[in-house]
PDB file of N, CA and C in Angstrom:
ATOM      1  N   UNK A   1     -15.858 -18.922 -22.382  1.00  0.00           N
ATOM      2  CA  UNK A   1     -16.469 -19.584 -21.246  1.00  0.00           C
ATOM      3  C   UNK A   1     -16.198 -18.783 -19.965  1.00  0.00           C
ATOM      4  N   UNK A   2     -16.041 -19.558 -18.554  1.00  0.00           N
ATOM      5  CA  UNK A   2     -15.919 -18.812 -17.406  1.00  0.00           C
ATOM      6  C   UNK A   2     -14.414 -18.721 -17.139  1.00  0.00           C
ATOM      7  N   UNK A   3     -13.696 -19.240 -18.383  1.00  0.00           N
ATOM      8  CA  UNK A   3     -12.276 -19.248 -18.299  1.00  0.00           C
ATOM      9  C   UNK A   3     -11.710 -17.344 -17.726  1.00  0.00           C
ATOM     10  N   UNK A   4     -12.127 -16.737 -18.259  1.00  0.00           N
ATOM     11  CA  UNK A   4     -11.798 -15.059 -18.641  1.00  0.00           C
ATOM     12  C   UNK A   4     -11.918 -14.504 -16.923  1.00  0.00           C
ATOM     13  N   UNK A   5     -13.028 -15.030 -16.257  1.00  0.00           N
ATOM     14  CA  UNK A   5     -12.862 -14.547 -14.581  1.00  0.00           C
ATOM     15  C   UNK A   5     -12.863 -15.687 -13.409  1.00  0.00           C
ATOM     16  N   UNK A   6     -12.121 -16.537 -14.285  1.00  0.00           N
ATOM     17  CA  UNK A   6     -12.058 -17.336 -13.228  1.00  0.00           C
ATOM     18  C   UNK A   6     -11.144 -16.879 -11.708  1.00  0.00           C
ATOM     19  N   UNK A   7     -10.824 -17.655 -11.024  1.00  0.00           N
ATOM     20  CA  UNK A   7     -10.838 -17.273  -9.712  1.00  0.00           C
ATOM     21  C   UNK A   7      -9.177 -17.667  -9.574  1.00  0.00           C
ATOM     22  N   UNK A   8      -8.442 -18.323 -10.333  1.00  0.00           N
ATOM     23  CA  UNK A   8      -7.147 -18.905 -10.713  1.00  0.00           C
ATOM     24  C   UNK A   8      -6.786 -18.721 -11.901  1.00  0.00           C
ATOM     25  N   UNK A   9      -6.748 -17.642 -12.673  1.00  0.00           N
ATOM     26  CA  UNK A   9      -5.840 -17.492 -14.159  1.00  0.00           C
ATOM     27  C   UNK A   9      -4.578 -18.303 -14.284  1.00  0.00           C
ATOM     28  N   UNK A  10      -4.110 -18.283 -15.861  1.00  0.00           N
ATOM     29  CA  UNK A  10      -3.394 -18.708 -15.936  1.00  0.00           C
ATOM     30  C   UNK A  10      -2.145 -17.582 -16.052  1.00  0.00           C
ATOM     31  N   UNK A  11      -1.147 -17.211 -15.558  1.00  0.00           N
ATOM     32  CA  UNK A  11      -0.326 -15.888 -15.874  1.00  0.00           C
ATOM     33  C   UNK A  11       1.112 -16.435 -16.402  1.00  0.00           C
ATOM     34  N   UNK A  12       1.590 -15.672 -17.353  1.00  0.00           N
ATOM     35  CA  UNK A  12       3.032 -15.831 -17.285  1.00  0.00           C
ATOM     36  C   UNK A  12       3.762 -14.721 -16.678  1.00  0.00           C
ATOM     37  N   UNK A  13       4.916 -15.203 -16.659  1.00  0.00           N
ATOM     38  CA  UNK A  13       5.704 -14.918 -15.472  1.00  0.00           C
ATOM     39  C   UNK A  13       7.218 -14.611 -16.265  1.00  0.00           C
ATOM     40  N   UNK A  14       7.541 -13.178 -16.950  1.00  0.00           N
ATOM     41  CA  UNK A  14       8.554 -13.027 -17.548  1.00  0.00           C
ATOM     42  C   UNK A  14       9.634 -12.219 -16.914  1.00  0.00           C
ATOM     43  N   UNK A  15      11.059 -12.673 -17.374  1.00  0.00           N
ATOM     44  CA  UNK A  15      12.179 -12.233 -16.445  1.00  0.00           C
ATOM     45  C   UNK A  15      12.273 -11.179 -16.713  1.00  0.00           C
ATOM     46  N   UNK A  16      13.215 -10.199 -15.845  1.00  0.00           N
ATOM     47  CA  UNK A  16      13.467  -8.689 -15.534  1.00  0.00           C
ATOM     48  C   UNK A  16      14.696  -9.039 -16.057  1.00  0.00           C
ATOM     49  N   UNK A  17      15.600  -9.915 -16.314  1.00  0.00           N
ATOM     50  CA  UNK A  17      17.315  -9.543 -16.830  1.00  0.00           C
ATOM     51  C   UNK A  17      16.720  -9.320 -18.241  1.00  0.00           C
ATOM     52  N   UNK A  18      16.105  -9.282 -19.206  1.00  0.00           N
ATOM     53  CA  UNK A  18      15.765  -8.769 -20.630  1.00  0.00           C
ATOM     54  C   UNK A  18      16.081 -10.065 -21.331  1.00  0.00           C
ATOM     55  N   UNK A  19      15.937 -11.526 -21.185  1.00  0.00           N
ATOM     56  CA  UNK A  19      15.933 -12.362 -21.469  1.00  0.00           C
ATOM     57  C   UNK A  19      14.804 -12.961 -22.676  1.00  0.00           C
ATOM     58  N   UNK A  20      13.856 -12.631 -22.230  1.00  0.00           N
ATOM     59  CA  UNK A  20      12.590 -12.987 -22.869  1.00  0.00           C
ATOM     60  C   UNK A  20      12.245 -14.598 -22.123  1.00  0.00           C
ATOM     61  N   UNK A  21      12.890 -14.928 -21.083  1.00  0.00           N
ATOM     62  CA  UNK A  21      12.192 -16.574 -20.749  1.00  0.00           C
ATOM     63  C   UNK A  21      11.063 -16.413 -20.037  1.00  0.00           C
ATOM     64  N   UNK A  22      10.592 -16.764 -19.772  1.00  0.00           N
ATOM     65  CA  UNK A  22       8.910 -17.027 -19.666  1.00  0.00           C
ATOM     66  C   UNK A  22       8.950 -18.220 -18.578  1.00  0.00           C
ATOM     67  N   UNK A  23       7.625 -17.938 -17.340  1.00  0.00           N
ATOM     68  CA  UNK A  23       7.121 -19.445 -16.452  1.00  0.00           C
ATOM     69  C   UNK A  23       5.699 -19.334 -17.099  1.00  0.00           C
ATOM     70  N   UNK A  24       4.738 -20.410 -17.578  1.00  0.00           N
ATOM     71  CA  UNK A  24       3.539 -20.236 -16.780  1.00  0.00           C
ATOM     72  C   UNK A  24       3.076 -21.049 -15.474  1.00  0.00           C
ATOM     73  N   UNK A  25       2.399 -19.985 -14.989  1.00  0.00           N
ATOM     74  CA  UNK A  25       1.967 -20.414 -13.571  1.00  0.00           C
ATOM     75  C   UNK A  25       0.229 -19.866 -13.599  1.00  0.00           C
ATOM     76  N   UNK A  26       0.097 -20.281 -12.411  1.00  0.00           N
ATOM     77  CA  UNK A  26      -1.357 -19.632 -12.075  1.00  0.00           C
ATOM     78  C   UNK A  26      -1.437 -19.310 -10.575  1.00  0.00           C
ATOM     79  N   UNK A  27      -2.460 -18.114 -10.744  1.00  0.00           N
ATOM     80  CA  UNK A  27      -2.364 -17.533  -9.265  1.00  0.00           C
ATOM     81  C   UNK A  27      -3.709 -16.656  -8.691  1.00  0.00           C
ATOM     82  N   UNK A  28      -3.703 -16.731  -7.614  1.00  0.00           N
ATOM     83  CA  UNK A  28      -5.518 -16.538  -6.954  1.00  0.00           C
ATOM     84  C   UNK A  28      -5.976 -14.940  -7.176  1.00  0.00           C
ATOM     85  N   UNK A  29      -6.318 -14.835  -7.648  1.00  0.00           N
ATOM     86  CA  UNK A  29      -7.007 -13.393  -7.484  1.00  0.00           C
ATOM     87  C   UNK A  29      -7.357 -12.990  -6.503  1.00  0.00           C
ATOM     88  N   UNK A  30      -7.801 -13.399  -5.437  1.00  0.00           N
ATOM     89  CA  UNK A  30      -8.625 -13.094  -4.380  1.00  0.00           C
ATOM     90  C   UNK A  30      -7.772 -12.905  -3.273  1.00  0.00           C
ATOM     91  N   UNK A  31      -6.232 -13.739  -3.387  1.00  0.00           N
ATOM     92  CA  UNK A  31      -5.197 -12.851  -2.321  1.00  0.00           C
ATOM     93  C   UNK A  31      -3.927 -12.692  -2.932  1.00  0.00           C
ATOM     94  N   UNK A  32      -3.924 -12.622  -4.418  1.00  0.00           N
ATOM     95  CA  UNK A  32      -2.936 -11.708  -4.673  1.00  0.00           C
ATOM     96  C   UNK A  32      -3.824 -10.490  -6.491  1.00  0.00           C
ATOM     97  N   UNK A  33      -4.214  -9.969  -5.730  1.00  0.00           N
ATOM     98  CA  UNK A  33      -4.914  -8.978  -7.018  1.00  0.00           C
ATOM     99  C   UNK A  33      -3.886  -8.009  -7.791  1.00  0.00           C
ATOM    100  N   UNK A  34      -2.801  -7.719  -7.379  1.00  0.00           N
ATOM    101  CA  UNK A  34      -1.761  -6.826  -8.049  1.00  0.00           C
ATOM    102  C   UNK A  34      -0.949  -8.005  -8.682  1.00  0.00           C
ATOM    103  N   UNK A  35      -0.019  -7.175  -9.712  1.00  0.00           N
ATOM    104  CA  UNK A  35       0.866  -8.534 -10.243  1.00  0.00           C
ATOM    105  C   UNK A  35       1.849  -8.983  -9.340  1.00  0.00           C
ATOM    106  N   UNK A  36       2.437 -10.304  -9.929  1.00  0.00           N
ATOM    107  CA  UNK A  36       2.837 -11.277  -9.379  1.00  0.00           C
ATOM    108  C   UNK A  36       4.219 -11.301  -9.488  1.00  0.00           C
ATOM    109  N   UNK A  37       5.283 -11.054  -8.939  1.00  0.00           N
ATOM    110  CA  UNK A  37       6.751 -10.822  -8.746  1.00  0.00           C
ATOM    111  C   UNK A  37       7.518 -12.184  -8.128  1.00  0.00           C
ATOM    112  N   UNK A  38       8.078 -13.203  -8.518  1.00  0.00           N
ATOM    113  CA  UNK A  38       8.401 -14.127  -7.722  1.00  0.00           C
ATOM    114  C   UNK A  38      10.192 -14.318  -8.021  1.00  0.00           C
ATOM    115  N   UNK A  39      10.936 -14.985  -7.683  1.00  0.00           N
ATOM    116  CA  UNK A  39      11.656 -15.163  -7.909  1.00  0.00           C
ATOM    117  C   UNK A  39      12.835 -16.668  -8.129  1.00  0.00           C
ATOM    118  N   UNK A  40      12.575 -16.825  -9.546  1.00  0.00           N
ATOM    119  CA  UNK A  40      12.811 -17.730 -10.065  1.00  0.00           C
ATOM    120  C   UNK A  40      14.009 -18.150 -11.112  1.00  0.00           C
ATOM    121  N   UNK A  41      14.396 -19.431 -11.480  1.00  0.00           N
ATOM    122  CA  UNK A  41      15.771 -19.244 -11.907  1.00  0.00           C
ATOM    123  C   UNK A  41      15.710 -19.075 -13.728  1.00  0.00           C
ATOM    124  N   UNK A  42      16.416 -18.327 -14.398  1.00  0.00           N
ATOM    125  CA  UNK A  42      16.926 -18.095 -15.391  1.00  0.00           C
ATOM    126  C   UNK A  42      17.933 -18.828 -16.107  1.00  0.00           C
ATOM    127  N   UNK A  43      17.843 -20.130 -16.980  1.00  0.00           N
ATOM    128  CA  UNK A  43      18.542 -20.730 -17.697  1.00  0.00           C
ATOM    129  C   UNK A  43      19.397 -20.068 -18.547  1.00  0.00           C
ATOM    130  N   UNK A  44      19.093 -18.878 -18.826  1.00  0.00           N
ATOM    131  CA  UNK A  44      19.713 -17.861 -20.181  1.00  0.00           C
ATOM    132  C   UNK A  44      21.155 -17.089 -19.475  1.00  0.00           C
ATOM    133  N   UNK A  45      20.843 -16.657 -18.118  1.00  0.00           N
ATOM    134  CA  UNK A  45      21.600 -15.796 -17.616  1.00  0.00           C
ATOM    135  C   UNK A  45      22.194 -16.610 -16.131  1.00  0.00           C
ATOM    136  N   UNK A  46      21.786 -18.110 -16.114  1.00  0.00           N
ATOM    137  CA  UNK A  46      22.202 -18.838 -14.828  1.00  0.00           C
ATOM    138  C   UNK A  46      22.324 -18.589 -13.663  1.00  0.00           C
ATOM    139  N   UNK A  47      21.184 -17.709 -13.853  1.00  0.00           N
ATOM    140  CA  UNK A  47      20.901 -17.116 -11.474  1.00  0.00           C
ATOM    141  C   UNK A  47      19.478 -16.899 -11.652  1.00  0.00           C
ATOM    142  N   UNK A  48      19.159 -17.226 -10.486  1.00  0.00           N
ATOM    143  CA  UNK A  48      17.892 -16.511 -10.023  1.00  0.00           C
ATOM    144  C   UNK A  48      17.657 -15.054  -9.903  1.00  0.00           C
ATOM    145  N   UNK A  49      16.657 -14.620 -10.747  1.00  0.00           N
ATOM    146  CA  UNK A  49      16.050 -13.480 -11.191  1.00  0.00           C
ATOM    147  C   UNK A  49      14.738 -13.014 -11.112  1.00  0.00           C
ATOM    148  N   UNK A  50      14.386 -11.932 -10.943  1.00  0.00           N
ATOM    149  CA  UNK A  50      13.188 -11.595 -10.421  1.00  0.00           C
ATOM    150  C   UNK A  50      12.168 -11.901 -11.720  1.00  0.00           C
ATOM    151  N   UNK A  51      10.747 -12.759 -11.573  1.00  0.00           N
ATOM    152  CA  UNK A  51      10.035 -12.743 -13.225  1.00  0.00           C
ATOM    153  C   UNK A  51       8.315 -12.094 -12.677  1.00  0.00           C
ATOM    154  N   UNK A  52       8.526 -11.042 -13.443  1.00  0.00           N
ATOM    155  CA  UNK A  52       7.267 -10.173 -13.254  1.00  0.00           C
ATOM    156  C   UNK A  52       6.199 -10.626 -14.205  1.00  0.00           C
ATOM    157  N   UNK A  53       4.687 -10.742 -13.307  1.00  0.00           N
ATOM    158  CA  UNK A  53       3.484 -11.099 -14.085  1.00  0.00           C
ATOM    159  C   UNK A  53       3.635 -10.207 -15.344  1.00  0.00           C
ATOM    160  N   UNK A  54       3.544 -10.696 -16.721  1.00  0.00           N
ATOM    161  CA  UNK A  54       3.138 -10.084 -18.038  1.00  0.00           C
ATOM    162  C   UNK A  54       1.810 -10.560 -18.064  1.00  0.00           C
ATOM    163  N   UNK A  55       1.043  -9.145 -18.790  1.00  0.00           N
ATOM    164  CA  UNK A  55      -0.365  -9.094 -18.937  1.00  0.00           C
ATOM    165  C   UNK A  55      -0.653  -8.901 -20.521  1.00  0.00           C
TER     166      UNK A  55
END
């Protein structure tokens, strides 16, 4: 369907400590077109950690 370009994907959002935990989120294309870097907390490793858009 129009799911594939929509205007709000759905992205996950996996941690940089080598965890493997995972967010999903969703996020605008139209003002953020590069991936998505946020920083969020880590249950595995108990701090907040940087979780980079996986594609």
């Amino acid at each position: 369907m129009a799911r594939a370009t929509d205007v709000r994907p759905v992205v996950r959002l996996k941690s940089t400590a080598g965890t493997g935990y995972t967010y999903v989120t969703r996020k605008n294309r139209r003002n953020d077109p590069d991936r998505l870097v946020l920083r969020k907390y880590d249950p595995i490793v108990r701090r907040h950690v940087d979780f980079r858009e996986d594609r």
